[in-house]
Protein backbone atom coordinates (compact mmCIF):
# COMPACT_ATOMS: atom_id res chain seq x y z
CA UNK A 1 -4.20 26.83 5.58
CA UNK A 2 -5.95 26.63 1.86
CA UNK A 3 -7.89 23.72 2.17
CA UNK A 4 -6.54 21.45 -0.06
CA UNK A 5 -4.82 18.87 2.19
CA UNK A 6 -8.02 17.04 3.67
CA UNK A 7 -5.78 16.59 7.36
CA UNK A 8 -6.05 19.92 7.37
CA UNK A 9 -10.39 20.53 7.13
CA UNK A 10 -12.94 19.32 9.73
CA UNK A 11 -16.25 19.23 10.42
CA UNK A 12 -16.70 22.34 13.00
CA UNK A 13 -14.99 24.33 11.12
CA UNK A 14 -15.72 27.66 9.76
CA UNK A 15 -15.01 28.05 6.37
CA UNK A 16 -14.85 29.69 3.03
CA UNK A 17 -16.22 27.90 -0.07
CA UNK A 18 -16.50 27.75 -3.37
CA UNK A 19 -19.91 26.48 -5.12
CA UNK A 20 -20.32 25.04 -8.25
CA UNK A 21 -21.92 27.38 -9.92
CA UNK A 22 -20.02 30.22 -8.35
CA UNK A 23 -16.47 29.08 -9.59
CA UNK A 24 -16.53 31.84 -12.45
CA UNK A 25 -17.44 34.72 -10.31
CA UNK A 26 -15.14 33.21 -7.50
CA UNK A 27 -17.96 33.96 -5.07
CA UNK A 28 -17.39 32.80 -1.37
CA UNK A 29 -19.72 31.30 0.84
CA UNK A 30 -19.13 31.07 4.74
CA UNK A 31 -20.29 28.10 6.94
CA UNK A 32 -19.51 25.37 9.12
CA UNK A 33 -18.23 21.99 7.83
CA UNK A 34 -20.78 19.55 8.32
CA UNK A 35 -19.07 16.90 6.58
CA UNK A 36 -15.90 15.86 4.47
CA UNK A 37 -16.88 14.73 1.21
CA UNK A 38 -13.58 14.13 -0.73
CA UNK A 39 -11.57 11.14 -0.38
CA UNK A 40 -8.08 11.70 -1.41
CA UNK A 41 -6.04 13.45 1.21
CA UNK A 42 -5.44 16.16 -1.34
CA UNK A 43 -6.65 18.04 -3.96
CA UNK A 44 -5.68 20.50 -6.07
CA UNK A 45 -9.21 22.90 -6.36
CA UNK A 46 -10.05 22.30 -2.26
CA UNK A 47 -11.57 19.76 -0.53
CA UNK A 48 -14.99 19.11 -1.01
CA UNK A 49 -17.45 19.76 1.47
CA UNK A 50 -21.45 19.54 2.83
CA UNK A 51 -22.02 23.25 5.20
CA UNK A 52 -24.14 22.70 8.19
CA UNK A 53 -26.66 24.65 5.73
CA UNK A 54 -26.49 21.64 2.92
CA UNK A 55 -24.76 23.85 0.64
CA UNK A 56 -21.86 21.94 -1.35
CA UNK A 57 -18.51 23.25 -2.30
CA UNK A 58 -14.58 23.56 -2.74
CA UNK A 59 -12.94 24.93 0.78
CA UNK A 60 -10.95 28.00 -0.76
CA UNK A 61 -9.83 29.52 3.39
CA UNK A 62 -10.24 27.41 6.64
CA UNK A 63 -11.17 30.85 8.65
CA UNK A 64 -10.78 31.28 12.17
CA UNK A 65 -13.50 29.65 14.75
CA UNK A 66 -16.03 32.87 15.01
């Protein structure tokens, strides 16, 4: 799963995501979702998400529970 079908994301998760300012370096940060903040049930970049840590990104891997 890619992340880009919000059915497929939820908060618990452990994931891989994408911040804003890391899109050009394609940098990954790991965390749990906290909470789903796109509202389409796709999109084409990821779905956007809050980490239990309060970062903010694009889910770019839905990893496996750790």
């Amino acid at each position: 799963m890619n992340g880009k079908n919000r059915k497929d994301v939820k908060p618990g998760q452990w994931v891989a995501i994408v911040q804003k300012q890391d899109q050009r370096s394609g940098e990954l940060t790991e965390g749990e979702v906290k909470r789903l903040l796109t509202k389409s049930s796709f999109h084409p970049h990821g779905i956007k998400v809050q980490l239990t840590t309060g970062e903010v990104g694009r889910v770019q891997q839905i990893l496996e529970d750790e």
